[in-house]
Structures are given as C-alpha cells and as structure tokens.
PDB file of N, CA and C in Angstrom:
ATOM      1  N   UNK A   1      -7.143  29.021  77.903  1.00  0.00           N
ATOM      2  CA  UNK A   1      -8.284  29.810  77.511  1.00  0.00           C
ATOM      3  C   UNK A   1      -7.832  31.253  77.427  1.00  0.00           C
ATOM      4  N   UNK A   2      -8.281  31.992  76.575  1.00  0.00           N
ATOM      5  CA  UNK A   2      -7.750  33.468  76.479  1.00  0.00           C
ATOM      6  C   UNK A   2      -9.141  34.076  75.713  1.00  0.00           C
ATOM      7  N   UNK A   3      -9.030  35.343  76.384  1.00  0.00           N
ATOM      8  CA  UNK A   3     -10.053  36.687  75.344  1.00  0.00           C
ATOM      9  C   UNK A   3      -9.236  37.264  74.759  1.00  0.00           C
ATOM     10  N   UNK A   4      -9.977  38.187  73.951  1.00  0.00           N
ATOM     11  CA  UNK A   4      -9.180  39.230  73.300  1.00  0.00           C
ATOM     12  C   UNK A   4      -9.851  40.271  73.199  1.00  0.00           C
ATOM     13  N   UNK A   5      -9.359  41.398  73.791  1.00  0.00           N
ATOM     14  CA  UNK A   5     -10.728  42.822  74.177  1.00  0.00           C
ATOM     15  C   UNK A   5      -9.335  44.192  73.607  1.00  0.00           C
ATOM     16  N   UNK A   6     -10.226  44.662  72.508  1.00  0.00           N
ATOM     17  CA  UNK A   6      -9.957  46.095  72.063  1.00  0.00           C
ATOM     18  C   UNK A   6     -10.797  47.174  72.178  1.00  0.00           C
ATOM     19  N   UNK A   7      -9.917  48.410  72.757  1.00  0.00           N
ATOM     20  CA  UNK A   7     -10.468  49.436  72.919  1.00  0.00           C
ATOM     21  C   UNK A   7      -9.910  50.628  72.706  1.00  0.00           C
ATOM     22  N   UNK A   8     -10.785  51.938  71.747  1.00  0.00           N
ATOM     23  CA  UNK A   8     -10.287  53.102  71.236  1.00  0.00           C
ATOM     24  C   UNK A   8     -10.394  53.527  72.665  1.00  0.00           C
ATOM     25  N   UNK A   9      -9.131  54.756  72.995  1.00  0.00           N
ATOM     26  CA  UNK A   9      -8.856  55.413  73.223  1.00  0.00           C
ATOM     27  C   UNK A   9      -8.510  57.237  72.996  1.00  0.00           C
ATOM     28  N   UNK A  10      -9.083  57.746  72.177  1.00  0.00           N
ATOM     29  CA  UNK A  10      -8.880  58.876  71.526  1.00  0.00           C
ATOM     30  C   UNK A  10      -8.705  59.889  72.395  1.00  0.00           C
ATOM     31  N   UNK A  11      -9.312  60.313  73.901  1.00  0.00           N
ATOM     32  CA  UNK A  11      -9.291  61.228  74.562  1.00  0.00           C
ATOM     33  C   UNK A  11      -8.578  61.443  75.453  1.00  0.00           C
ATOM     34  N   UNK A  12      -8.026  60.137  75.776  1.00  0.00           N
ATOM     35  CA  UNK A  12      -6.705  59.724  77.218  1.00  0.00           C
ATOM     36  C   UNK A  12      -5.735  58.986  76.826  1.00  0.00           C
ATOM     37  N   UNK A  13      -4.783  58.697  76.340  1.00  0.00           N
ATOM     38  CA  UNK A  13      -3.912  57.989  75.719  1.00  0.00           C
ATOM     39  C   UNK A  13      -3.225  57.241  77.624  1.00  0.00           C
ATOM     40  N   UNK A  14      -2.773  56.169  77.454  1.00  0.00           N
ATOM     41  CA  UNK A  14      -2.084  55.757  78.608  1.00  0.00           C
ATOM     42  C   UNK A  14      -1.026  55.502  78.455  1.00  0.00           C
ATOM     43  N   UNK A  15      -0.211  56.561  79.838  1.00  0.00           N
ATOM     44  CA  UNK A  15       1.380  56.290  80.487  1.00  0.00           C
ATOM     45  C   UNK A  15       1.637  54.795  80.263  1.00  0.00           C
ATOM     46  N   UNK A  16       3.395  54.533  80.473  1.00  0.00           N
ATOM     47  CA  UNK A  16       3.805  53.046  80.735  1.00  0.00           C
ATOM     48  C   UNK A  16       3.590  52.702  81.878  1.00  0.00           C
ATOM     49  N   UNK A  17       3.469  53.794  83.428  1.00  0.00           N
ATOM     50  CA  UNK A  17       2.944  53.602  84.555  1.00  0.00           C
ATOM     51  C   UNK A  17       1.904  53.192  84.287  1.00  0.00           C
ATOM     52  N   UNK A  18       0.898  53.970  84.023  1.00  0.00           N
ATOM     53  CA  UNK A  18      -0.574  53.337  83.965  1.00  0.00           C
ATOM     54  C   UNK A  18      -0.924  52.153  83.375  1.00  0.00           C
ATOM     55  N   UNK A  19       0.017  52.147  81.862  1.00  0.00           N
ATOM     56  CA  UNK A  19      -0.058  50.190  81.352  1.00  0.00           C
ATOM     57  C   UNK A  19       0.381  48.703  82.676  1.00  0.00           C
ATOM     58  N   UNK A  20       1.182  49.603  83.665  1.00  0.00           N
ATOM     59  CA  UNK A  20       1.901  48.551  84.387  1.00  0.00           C
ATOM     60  C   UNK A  20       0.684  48.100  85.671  1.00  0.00           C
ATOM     61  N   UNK A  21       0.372  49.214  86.011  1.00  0.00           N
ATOM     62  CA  UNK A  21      -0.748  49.241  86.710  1.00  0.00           C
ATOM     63  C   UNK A  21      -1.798  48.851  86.612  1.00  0.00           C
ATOM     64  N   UNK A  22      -2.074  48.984  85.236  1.00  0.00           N
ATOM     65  CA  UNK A  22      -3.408  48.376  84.956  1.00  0.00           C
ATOM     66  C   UNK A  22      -3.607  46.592  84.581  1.00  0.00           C
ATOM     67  N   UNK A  23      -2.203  46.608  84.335  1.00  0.00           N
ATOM     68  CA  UNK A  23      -2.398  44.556  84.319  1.00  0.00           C
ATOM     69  C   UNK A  23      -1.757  44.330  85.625  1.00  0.00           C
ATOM     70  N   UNK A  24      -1.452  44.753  86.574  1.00  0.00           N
ATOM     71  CA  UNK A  24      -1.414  44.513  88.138  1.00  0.00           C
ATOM     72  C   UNK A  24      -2.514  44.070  88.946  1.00  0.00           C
ATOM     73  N   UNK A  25      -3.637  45.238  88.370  1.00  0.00           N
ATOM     74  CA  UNK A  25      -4.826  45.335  88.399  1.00  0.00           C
ATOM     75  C   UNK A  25      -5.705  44.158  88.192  1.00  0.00           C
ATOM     76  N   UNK A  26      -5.684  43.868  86.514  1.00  0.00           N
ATOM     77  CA  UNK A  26      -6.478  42.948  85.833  1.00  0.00           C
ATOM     78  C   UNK A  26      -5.940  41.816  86.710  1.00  0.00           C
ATOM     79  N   UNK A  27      -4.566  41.424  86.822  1.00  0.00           N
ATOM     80  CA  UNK A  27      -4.249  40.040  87.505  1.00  0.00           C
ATOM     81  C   UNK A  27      -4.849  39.761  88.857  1.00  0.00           C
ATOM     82  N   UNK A  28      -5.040  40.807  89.757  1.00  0.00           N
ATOM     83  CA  UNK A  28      -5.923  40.875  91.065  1.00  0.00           C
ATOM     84  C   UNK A  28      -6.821  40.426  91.087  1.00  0.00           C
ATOM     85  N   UNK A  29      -7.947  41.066  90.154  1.00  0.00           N
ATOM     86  CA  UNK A  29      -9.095  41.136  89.856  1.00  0.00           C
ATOM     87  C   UNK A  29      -9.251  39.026  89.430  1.00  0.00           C
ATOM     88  N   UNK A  30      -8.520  38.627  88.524  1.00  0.00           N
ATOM     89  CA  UNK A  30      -8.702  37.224  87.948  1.00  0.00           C
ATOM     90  C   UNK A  30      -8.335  36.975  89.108  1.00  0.00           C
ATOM     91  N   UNK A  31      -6.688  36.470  89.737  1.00  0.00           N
ATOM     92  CA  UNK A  31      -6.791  35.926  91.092  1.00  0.00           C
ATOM     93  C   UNK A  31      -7.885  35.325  92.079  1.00  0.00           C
ATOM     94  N   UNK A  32      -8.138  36.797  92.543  1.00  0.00           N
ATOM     95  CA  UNK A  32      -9.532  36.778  93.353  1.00  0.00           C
ATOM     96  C   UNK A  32     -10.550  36.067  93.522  1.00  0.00           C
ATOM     97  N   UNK A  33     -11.278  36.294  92.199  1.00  0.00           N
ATOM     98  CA  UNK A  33     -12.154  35.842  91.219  1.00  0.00           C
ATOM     99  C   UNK A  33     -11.771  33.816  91.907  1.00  0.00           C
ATOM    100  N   UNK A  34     -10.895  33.603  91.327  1.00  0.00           N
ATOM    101  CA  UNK A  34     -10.199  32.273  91.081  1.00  0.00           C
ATOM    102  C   UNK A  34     -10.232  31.759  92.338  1.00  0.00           C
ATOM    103  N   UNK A  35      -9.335  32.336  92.901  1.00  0.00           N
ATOM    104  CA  UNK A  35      -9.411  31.933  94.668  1.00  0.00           C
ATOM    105  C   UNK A  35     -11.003  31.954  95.497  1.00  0.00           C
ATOM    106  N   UNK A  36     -11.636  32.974  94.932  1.00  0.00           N
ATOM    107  CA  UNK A  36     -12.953  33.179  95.917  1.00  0.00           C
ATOM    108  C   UNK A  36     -13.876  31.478  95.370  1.00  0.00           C
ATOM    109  N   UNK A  37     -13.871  30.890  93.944  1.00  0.00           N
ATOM    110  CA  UNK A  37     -14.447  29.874  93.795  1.00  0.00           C
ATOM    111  C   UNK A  37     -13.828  28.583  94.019  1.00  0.00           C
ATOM    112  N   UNK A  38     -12.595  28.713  93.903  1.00  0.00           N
ATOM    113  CA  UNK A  38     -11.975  27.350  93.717  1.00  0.00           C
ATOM    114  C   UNK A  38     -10.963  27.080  94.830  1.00  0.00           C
ATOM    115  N   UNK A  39     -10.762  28.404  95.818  1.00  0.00           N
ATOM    116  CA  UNK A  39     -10.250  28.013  97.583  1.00  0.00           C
ATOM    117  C   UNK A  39      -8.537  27.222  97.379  1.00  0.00           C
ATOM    118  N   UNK A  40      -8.839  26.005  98.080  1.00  0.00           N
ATOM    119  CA  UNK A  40      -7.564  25.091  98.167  1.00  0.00           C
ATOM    120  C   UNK A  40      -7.715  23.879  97.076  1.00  0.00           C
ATOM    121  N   UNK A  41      -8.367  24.297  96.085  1.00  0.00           N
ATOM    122  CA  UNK A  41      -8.303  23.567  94.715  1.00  0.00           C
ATOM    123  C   UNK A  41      -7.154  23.590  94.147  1.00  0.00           C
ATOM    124  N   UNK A  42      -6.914  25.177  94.303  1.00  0.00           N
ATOM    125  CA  UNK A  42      -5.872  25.187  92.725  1.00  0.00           C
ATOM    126  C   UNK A  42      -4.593  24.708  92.979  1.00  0.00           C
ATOM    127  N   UNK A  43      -4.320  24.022  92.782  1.00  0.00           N
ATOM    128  CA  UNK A  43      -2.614  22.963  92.317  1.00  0.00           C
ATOM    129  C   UNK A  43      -1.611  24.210  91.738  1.00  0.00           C
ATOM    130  N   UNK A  44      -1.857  24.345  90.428  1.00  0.00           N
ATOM    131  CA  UNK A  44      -1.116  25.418  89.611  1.00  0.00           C
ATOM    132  C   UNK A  44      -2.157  26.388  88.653  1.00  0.00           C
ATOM    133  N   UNK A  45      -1.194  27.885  88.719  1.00  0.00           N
ATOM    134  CA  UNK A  45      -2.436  28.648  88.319  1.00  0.00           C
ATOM    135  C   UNK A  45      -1.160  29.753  87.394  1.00  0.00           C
ATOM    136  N   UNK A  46      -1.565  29.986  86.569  1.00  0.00           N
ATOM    137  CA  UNK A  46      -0.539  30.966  85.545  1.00  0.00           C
ATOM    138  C   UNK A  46      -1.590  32.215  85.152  1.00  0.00           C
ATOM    139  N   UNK A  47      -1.405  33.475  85.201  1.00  0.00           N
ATOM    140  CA  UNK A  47      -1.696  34.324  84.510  1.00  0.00           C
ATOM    141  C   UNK A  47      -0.659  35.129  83.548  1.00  0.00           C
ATOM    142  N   UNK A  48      -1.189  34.970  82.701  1.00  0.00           N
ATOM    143  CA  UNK A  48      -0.334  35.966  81.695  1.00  0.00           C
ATOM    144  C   UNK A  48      -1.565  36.961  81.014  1.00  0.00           C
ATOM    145  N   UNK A  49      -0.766  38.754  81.077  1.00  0.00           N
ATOM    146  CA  UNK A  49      -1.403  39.852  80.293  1.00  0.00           C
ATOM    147  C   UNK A  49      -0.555  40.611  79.956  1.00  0.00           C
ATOM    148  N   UNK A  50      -0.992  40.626  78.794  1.00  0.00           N
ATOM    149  CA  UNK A  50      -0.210  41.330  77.633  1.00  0.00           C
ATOM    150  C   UNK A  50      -0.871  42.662  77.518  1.00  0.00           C
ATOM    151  N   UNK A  51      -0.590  44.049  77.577  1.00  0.00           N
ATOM    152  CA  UNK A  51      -1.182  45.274  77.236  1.00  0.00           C
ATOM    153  C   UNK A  51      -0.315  45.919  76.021  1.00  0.00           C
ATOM    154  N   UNK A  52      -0.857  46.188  75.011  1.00  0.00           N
ATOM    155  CA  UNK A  52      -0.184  46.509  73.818  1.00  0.00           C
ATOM    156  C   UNK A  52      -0.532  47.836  73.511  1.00  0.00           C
ATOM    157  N   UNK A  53      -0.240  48.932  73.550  1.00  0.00           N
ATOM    158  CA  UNK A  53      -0.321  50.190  72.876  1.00  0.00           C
ATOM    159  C   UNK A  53      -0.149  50.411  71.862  1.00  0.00           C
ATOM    160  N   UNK A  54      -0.776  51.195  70.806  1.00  0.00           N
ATOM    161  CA  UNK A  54      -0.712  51.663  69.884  1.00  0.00           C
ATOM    162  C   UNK A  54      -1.306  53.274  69.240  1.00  0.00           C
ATOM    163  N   UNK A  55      -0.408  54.097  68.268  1.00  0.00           N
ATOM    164  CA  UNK A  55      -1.055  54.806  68.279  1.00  0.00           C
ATOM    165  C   UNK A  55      -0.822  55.986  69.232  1.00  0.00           C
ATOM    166  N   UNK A  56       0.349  55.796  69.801  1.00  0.00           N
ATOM    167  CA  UNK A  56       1.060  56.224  70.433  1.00  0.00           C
ATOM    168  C   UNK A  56      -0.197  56.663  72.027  1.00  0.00           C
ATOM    169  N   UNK A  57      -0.505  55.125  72.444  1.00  0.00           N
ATOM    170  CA  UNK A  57      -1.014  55.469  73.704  1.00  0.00           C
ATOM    171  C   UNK A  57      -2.554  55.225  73.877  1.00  0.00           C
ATOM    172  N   UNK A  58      -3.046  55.596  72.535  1.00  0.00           N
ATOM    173  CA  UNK A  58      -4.550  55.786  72.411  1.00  0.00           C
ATOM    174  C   UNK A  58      -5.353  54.534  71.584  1.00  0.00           C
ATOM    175  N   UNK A  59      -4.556  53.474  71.400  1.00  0.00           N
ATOM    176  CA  UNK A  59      -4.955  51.890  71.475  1.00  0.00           C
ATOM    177  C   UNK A  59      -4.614  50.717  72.218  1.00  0.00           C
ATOM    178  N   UNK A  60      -5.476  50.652  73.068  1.00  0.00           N
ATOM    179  CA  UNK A  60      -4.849  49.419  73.745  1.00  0.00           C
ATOM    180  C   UNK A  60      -5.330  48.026  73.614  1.00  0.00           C
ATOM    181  N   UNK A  61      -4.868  47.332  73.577  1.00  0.00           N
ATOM    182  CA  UNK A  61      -4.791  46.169  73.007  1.00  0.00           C
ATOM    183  C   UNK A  61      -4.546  44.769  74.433  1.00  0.00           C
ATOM    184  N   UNK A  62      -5.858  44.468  74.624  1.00  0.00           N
ATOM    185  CA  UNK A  62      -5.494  43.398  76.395  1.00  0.00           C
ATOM    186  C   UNK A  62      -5.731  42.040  75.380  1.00  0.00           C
ATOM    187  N   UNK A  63      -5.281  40.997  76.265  1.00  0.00           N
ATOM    188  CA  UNK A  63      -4.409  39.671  76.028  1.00  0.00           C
ATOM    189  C   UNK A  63      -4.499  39.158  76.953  1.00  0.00           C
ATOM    190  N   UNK A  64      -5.470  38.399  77.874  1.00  0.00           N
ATOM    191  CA  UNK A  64      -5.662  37.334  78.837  1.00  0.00           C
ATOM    192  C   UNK A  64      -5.535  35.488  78.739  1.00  0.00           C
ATOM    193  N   UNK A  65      -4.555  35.729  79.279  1.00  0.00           N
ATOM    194  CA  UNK A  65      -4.367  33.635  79.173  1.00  0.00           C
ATOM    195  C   UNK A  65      -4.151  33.218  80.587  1.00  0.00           C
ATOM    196  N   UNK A  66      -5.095  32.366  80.801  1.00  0.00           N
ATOM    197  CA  UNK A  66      -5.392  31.792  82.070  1.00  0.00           C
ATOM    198  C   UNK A  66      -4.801  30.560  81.855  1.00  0.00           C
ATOM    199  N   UNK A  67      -4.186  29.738  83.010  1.00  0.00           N
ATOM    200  CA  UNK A  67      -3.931  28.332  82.975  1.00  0.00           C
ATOM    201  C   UNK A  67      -4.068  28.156  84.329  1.00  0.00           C
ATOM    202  N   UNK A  68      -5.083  27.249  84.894  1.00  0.00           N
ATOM    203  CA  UNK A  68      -5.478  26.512  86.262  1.00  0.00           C
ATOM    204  C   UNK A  68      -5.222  25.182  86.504  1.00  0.00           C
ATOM    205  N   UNK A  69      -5.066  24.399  87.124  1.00  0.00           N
ATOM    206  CA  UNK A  69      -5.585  23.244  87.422  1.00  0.00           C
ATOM    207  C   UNK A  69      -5.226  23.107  88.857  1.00  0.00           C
ATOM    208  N   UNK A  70      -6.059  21.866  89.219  1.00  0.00           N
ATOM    209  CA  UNK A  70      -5.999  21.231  90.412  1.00  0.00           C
ATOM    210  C   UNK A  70      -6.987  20.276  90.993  1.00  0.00           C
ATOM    211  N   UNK A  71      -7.526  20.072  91.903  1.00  0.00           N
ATOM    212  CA  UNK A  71      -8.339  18.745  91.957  1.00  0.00           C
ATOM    213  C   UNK A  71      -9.745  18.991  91.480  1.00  0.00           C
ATOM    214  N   UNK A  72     -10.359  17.965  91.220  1.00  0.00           N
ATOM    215  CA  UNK A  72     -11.113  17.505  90.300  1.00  0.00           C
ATOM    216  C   UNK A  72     -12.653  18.570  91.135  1.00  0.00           C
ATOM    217  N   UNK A  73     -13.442  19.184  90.604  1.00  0.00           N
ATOM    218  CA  UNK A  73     -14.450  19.813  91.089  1.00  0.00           C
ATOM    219  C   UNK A  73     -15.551  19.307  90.286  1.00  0.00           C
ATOM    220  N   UNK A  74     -17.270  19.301  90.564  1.00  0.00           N
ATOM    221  CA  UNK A  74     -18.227  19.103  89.938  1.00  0.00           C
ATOM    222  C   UNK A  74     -19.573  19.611  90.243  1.00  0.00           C
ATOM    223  N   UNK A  75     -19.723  20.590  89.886  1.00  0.00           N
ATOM    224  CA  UNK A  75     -20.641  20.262  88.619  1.00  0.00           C
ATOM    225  C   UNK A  75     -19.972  21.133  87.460  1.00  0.00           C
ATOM    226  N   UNK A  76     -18.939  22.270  88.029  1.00  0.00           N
ATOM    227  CA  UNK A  76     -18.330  22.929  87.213  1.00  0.00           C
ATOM    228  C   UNK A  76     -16.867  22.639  86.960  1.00  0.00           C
ATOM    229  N   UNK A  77     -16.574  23.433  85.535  1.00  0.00           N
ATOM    230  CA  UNK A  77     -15.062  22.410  84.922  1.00  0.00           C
ATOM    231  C   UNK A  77     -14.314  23.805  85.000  1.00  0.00           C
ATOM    232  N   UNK A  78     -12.969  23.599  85.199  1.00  0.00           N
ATOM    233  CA  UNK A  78     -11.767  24.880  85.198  1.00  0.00           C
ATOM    234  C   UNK A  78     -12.316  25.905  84.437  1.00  0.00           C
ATOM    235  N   UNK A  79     -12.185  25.508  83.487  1.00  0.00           N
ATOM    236  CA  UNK A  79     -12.426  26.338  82.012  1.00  0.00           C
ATOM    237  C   UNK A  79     -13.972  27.557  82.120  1.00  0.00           C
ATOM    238  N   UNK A  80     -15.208  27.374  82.660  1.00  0.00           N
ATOM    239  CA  UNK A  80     -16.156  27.995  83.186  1.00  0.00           C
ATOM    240  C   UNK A  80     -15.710  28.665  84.295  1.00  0.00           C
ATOM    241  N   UNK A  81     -14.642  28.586  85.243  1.00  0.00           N
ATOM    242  CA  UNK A  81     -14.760  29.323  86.145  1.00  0.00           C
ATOM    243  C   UNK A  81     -13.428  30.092  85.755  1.00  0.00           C
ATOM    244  N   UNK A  82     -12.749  29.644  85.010  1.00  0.00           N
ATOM    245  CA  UNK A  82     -11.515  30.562  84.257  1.00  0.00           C
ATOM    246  C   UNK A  82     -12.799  31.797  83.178  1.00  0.00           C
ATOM    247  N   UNK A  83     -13.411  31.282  82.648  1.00  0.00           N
ATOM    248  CA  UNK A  83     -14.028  31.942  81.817  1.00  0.00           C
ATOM    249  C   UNK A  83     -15.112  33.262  82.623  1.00  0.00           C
ATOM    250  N   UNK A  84     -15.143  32.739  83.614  1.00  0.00           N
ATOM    251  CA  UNK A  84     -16.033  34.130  84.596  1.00  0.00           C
ATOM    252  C   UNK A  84     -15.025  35.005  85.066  1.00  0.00           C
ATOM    253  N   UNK A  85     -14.171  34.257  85.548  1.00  0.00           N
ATOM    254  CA  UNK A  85     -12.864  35.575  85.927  1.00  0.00           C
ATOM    255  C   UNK A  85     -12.105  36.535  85.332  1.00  0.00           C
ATOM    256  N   UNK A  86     -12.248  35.728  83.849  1.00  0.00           N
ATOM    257  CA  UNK A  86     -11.357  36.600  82.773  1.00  0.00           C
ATOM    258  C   UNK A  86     -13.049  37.852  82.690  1.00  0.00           C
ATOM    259  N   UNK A  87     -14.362  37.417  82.589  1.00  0.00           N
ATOM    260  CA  UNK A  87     -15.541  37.901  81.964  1.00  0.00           C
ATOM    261  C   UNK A  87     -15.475  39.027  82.694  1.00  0.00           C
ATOM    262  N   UNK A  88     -15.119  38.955  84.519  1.00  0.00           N
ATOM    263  CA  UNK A  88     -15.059  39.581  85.778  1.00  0.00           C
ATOM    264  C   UNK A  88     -14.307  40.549  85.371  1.00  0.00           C
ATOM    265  N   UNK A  89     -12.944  40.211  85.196  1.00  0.00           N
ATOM    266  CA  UNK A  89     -11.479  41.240  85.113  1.00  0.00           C
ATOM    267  C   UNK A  89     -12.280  42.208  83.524  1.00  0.00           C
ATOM    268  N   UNK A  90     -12.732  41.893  82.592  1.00  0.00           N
ATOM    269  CA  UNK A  90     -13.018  42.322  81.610  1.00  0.00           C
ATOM    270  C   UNK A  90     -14.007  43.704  81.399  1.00  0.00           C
ATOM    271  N   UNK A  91     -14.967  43.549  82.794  1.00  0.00           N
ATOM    272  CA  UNK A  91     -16.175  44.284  83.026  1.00  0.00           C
ATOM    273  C   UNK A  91     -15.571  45.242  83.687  1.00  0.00           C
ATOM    274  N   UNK A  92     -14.591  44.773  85.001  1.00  0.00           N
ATOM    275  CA  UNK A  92     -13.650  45.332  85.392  1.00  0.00           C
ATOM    276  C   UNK A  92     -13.019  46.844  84.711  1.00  0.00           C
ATOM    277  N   UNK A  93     -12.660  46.187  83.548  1.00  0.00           N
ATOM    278  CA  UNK A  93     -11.577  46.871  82.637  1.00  0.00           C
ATOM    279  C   UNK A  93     -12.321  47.885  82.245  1.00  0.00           C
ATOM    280  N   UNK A  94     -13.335  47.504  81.961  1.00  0.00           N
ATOM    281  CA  UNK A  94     -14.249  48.673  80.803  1.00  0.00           C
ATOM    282  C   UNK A  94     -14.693  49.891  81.409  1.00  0.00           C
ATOM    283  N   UNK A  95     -15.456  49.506  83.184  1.00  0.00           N
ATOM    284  CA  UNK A  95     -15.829  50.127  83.810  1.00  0.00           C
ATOM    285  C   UNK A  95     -14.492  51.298  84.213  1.00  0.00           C
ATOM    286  N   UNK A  96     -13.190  50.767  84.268  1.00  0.00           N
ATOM    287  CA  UNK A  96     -12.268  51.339  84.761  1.00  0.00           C
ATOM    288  C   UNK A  96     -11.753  52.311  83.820  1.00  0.00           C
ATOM    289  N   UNK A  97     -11.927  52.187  82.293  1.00  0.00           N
ATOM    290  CA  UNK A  97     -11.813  52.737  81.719  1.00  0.00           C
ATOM    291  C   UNK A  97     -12.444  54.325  81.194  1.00  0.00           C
ATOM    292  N   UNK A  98     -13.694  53.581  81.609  1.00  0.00           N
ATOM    293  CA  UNK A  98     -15.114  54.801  81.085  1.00  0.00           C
ATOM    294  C   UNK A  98     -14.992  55.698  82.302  1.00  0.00           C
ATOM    295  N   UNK A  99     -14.696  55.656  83.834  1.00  0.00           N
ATOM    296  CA  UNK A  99     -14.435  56.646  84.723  1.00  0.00           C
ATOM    297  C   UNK A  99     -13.313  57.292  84.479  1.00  0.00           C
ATOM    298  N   UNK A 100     -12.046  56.361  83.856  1.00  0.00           N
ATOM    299  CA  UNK A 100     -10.614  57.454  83.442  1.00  0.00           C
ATOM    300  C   UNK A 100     -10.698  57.771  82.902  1.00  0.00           C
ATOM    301  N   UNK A 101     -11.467  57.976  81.544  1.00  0.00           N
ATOM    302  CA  UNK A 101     -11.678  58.819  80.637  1.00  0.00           C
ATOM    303  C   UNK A 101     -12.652  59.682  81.004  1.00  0.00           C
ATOM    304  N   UNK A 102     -13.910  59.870  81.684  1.00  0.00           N
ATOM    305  CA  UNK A 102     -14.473  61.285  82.439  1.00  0.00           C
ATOM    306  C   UNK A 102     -13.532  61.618  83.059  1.00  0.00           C
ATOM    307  N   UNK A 103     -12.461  61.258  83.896  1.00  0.00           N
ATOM    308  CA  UNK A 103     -11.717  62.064  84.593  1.00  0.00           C
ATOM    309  C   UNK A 103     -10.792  63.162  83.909  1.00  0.00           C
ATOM    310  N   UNK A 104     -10.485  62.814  82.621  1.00  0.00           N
ATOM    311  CA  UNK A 104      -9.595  62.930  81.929  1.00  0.00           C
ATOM    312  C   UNK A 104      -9.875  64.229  80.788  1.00  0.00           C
ATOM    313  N   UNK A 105     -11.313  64.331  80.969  1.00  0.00           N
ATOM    314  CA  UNK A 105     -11.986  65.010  79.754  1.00  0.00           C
ATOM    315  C   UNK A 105     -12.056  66.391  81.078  1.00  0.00           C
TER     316      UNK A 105
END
C-alpha cells in the first residue's frame, strides 16, 4: 500500500539534514501508529520513504510504502490499519510543515 503527498514549498526550501530527519520522523510516527494497534501481531513489517526534492529544495516530493504482516486479526485487515498510519504520519507531515514554515518566515 503506498500514498503519494506533494507539497509547495516556496518560503523554506529544505537542508539534506532536514530531508534525513524528516523521514526518521515519518518512519516513527508509522511504527508507532503500527505497534500501538497491532502489539505482538506483526511477523514482518517494512517501511520504505522516499523524500525527493526539487527545485532546488522548495519541492518535496514524500513516497510511503508500507509492508506488514503477521497473524491473522478481525474485524480489521493489515491494509486499514497500514492505511491509518500512513493517514497518521501524513497529518503528521503537514502539521510539521505549516509550523516550519511560520518559523521560517
């Protein structure tokens, strides 16, 4: 399962520190998320994020791919609770964004 979330940047362009940091971040944030619902479920769990700049700084470009599994849960399926964590890390992102950019201005 994967999103795909773009966002202008025009007023704060971001460091390669801050790109590294900030999918350190996002991966926490999903983790968490993952662990707080699904405990000693998960078998195997992959995150991959991709942060792409462009524009020299002032486009960034996020890339979330989740892969979970592990024993069988019900009433809810991997994929719904992969899909709240990425939704989580996402709200995450935006919010984190809109304070670094007041900071920044």
């Amino acid at each position: 399962m994967s999103q795909a979330l773009s966002i202008g940047l025009n007023e704060c362009p971001f460091t390669t520190d801050e790109l590294e940091a900030l999918g350190v971040k996002l991966e926490e944030v999903i983790r968490f998320k993952l662990r707080e619902k699904l405990r000693r479920r998960i078998e195997d769990l992959f995150i991959t994020i991709n942060l792409i700049t462009e524009e020299h700084g002032r486009k960034l470009s996020v890339k979330i791919d989740v892969f979970v599994s592990g024993k069988q849960i019900a009433p809810l399926t991997y994929d719904e609770i992969v899909a709240e964590a990425i939704s989580e890390a996402t709200k995450w992102l935006a919010d984190y964004l809109r304070d670094r950019c007041r900071e920044k201005s």
